[in-house]
N, C-alpha and C. Protein backbone atom coordinates (compact mmCIF):
# COMPACT_ATOMS: atom_id res chain seq x y z
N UNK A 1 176.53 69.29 -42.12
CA UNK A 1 175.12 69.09 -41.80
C UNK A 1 174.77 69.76 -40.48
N UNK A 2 174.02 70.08 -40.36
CA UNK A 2 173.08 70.76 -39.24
C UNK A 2 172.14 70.03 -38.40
N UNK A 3 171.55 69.18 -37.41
CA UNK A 3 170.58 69.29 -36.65
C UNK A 3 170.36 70.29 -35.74
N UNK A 4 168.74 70.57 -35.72
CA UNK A 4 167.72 71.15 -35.18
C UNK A 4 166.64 70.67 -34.21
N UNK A 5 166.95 70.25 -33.00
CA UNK A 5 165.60 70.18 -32.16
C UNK A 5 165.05 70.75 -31.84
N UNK A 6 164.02 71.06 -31.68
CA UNK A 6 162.84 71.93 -30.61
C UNK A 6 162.36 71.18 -29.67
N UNK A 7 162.08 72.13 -28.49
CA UNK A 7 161.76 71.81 -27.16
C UNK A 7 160.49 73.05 -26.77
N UNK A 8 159.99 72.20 -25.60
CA UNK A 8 158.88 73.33 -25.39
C UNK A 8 157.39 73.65 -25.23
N UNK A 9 157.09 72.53 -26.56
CA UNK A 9 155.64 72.48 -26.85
C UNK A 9 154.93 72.00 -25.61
N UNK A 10 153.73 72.11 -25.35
CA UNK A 10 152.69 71.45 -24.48
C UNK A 10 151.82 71.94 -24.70
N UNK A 11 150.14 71.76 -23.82
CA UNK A 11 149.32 71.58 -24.13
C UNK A 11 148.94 73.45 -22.70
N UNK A 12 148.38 74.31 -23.16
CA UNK A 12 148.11 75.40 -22.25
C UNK A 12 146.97 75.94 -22.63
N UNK A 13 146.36 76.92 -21.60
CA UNK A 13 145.00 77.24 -21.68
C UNK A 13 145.02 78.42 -22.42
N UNK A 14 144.41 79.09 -23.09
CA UNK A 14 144.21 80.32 -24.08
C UNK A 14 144.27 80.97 -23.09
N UNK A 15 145.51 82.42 -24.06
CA UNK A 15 145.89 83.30 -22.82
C UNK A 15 146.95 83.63 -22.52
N UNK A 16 147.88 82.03 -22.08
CA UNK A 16 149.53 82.23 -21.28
C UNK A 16 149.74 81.92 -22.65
N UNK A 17 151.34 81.60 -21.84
CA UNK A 17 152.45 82.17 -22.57
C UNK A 17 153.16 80.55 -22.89
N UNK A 18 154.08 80.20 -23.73
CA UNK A 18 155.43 79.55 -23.99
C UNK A 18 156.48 79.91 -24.43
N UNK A 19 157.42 78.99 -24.28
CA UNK A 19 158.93 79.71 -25.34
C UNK A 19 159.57 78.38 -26.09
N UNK A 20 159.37 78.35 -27.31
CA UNK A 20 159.99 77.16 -27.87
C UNK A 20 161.17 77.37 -27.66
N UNK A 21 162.39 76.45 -27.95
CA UNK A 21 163.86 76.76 -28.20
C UNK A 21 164.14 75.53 -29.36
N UNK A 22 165.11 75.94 -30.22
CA UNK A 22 165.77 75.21 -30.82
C UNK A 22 167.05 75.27 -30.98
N UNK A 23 167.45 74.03 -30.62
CA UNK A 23 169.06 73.89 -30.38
C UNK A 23 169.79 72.90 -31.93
N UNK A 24 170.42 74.03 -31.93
CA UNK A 24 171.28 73.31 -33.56
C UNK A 24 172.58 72.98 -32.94
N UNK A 25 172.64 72.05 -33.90
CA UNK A 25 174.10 71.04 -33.43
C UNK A 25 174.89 70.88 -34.89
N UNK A 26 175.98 70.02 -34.66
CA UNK A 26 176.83 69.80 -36.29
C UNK A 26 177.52 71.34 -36.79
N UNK A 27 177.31 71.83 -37.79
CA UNK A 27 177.99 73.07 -38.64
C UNK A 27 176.73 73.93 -38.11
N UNK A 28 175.81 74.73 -37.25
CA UNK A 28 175.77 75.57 -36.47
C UNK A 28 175.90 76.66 -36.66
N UNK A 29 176.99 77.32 -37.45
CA UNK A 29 177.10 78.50 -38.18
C UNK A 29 177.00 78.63 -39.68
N UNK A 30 176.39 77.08 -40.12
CA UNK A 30 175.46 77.23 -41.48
C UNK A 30 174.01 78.02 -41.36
N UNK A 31 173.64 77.95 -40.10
CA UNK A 31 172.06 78.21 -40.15
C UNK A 31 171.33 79.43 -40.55
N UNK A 32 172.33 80.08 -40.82
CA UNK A 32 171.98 81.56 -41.58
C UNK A 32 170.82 81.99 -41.04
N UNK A 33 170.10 82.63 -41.54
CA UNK A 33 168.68 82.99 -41.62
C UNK A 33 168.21 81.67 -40.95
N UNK A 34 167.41 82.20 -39.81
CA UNK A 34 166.65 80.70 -39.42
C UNK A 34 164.95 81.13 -39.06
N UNK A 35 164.17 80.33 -39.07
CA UNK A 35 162.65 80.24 -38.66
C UNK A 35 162.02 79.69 -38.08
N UNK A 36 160.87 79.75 -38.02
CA UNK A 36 159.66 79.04 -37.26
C UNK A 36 158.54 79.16 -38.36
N UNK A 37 157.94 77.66 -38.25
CA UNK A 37 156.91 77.63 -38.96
C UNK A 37 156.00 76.80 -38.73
N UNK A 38 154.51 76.19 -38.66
CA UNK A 38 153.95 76.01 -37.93
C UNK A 38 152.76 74.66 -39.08
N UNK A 39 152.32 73.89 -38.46
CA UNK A 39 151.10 73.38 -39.48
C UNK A 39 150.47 72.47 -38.11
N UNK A 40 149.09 72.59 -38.42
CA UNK A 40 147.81 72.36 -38.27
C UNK A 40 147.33 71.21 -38.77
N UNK A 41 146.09 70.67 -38.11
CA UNK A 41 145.52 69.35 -38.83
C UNK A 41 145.20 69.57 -39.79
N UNK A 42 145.16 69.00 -41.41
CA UNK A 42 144.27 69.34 -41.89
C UNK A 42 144.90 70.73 -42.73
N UNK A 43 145.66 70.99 -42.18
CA UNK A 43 146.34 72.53 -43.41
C UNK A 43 147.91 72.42 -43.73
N UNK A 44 147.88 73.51 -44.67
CA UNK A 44 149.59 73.31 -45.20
C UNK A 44 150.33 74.17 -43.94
N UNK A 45 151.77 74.16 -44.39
CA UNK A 45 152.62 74.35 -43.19
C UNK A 45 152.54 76.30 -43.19
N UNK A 46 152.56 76.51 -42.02
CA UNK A 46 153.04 78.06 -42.68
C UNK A 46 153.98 78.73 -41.94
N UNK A 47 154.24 80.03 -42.23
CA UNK A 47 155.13 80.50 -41.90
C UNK A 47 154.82 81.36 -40.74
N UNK A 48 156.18 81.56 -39.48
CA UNK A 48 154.92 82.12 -38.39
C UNK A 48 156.22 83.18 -38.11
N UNK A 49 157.82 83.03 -37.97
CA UNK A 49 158.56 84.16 -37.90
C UNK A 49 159.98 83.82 -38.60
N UNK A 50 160.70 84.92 -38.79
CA UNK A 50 162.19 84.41 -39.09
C UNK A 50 163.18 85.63 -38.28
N UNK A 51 164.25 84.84 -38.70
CA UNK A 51 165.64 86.19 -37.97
C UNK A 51 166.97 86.18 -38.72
N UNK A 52 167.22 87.11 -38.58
CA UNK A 52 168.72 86.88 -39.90
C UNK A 52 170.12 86.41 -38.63
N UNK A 53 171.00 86.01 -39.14
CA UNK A 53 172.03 85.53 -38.35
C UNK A 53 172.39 86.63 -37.38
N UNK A 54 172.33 88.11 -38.17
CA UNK A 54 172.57 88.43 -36.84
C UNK A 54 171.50 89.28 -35.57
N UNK A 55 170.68 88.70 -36.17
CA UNK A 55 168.90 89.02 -35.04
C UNK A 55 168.86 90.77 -35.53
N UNK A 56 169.57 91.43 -36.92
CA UNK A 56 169.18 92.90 -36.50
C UNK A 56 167.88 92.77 -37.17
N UNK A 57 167.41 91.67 -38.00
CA UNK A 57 165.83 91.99 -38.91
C UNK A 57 165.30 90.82 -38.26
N UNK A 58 164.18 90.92 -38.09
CA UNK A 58 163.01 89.89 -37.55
C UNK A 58 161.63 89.84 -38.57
N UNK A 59 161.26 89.19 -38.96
CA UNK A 59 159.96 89.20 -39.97
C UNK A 59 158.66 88.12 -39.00
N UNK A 60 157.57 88.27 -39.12
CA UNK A 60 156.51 88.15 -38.59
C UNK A 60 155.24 87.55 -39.68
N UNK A 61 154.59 86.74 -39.46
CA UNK A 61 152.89 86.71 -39.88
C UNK A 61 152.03 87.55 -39.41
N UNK A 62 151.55 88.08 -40.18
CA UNK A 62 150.18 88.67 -39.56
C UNK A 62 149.21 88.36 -38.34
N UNK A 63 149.54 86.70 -38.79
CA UNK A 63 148.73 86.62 -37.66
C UNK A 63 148.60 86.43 -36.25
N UNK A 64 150.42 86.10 -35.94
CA UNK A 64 151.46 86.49 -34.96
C UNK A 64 151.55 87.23 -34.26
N UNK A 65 151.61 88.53 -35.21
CA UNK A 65 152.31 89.53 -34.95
C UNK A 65 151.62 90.48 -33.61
N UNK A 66 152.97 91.09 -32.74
CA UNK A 66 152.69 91.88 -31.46
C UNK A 66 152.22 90.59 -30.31
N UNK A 67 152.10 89.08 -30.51
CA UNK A 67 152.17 88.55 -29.54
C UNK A 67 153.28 87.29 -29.06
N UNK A 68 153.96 87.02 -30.71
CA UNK A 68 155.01 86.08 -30.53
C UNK A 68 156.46 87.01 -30.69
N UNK A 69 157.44 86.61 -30.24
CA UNK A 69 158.77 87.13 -30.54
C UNK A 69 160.11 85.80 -30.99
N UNK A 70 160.22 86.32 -32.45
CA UNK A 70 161.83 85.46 -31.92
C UNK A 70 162.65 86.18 -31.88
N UNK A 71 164.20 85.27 -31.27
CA UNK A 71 165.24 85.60 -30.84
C UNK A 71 166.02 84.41 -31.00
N UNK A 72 167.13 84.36 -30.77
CA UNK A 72 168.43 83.83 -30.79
C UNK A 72 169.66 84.15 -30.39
N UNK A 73 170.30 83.30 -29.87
CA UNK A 73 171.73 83.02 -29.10
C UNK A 73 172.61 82.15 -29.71
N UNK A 74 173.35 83.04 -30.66
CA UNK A 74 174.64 82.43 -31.50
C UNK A 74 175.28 81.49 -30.45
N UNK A 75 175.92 81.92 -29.27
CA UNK A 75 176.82 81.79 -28.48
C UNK A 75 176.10 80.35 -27.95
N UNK A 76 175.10 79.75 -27.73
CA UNK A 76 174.55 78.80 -27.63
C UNK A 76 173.35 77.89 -28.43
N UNK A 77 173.83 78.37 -29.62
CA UNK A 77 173.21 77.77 -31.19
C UNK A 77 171.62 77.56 -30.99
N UNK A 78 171.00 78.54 -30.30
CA UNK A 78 169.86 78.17 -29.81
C UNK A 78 168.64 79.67 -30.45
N UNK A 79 167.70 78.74 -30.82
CA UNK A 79 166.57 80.07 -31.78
C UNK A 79 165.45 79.49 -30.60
N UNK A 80 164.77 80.94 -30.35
CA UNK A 80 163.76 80.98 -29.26
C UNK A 80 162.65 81.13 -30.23
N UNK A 81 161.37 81.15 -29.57
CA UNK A 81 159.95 81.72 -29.88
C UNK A 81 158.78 81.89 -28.77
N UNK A 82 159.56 82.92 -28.67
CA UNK A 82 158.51 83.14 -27.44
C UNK A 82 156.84 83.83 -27.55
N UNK A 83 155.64 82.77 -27.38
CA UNK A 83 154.48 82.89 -27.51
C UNK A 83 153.51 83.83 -26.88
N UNK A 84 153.01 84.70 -26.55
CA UNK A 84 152.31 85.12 -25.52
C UNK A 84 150.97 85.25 -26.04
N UNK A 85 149.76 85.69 -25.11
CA UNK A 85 148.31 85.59 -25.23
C UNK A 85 147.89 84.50 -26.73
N UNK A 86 148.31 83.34 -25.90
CA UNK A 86 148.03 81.90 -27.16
C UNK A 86 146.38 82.09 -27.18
N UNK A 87 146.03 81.63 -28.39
CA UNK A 87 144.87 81.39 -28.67
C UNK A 87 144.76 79.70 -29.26
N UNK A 88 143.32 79.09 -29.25
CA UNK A 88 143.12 78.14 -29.95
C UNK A 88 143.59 77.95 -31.34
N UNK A 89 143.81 78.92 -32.26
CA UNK A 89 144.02 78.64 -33.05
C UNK A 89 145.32 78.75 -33.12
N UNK A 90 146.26 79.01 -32.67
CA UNK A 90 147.71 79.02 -32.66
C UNK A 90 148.09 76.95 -32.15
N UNK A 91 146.92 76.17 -32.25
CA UNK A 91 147.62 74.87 -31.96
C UNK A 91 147.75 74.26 -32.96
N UNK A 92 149.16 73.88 -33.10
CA UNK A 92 149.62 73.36 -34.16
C UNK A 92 151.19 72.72 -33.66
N UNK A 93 151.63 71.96 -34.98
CA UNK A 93 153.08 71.63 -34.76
C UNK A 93 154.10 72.51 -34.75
N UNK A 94 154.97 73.22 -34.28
CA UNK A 94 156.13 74.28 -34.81
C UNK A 94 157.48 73.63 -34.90
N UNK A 95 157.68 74.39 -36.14
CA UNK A 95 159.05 73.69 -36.61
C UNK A 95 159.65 74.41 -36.89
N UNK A 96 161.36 74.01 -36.26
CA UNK A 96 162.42 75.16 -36.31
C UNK A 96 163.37 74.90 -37.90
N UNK A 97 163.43 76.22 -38.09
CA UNK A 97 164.26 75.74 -39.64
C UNK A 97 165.31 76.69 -39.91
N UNK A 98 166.70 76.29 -40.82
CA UNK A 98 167.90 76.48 -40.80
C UNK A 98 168.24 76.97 -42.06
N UNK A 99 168.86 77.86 -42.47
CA UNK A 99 169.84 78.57 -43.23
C UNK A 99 168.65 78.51 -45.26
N UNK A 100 168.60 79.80 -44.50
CA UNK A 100 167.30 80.16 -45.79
C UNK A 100 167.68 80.84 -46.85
N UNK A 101 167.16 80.29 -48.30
CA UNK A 101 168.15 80.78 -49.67
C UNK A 101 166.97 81.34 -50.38
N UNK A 102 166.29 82.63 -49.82
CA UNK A 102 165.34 82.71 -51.10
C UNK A 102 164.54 83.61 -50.41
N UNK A 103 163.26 83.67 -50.42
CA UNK A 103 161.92 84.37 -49.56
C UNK A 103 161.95 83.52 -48.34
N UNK A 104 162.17 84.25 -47.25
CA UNK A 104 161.86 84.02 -46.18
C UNK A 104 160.54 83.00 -45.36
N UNK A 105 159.61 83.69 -46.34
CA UNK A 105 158.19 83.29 -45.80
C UNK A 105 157.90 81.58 -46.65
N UNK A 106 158.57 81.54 -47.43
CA UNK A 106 158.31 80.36 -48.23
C UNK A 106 159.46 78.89 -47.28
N UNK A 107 158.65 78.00 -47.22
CA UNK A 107 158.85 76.69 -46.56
C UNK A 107 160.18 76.32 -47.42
N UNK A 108 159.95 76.13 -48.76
CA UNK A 108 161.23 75.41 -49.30
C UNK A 108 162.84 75.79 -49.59
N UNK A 109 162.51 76.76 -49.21
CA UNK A 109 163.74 77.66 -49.57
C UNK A 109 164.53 77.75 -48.09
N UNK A 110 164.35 77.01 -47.32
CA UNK A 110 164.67 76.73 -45.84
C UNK A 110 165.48 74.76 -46.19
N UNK A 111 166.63 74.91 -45.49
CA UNK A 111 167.49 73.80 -46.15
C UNK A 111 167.34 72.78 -44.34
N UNK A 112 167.20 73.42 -43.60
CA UNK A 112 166.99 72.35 -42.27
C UNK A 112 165.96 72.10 -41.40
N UNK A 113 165.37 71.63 -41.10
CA UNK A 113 164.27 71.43 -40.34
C UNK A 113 164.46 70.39 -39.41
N UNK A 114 163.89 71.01 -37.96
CA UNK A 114 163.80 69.88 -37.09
C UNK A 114 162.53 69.19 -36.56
N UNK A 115 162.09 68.63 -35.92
CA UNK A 115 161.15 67.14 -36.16
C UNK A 115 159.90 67.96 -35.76
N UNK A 116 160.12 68.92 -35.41
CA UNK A 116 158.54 69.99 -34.38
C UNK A 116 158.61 69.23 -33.49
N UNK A 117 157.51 70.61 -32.85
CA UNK A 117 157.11 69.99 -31.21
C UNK A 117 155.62 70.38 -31.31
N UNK A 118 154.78 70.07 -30.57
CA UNK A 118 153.48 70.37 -30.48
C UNK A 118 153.03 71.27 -29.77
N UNK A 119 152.50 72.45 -29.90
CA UNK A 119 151.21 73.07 -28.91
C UNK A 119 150.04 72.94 -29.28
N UNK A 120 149.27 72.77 -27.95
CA UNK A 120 148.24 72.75 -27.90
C UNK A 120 147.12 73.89 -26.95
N UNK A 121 146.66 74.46 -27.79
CA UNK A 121 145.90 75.39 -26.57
C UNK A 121 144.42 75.71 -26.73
N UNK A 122 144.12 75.46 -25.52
CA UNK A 122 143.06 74.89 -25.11
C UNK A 122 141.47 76.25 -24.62
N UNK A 123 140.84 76.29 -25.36
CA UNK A 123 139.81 77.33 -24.89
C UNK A 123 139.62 77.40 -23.62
C-alpha cells in the first residue's frame, strides 16, 4: 500500500505563486505514473498534470499549461506542483495521485490518492 499527503495549499492573491508537495510513504516505488488533479465547488474532479516515474514525459491541461510545472524526487518519494500566475479560478482542492493503469487524464485509472489540500486564490 501506498500513502500520499499533500502539503502546501493556502489561501493567495491572484498572480503569485505556490508549490504543492506530496510525500508518499509505504511501497513508494509502486507509484508509477503519478498526478495532480484538482475539483472545485460544485464540479467534477479534473485533471490538472501527470509525470511518468521517471519525470522524462510530463502531460498538462490546457488550462494549466505554461504556468504550473510538475516534478518529482524519487530519492525523497516526493511529487511537486509548482503553481505560478494563480488565478481565481485555479481555487480548488488538489489531489496527489499514485501509480496510473490506463489514460492518464482520466481520475479512475489512478489507484492512490491522498486527502487534498486546498487553494484558494483570491482576486
Amino acid at each position: 500500500q501506498v500513502q500520499l499527503v499533500e502539503s502546501g495549499g493556502g489561501l493567495v492573491q491572484a498572480g503569485t505563486s505556490l508549490r504543492l508537495s506530496c510525500a508518499a510513504s509505504g511501497r513508494a516505488s509502486s507509484t508509477l505514473t503519478m498526478g495532480w488533479f484538482r475539483q472545485a465547488p460544485g464540479k467534477e474532479r479534473e485533471f490538472v498534470a501527470a509525470i511518468t516515474w521517471s519525470g522524462d514525459y510530463t502531460y498538462y491541461s490546457e488550462s494549466i499549461k505554461g504556468r504550473f510545472t510538475i516534478s518529482r524526487d524519487n530519492a525523497k518519494n516526493t511529487l511537486y506542483l509548482q503553481m505560478n500566475s494563480l488565478k481565481p479560478e485555479d481555487t480548488a482542492v488538489y489531489y496527489c495521485t499514485g501509480h496510473l493503469a490506463g489514460a492518464y487524464y482520466v481520475a479512475a485509472n489512478y489507484r492512490y490518492w491522498g486527502q487534498g489540500t486546498q487553494v484558494t486564490v483570491s482576486s
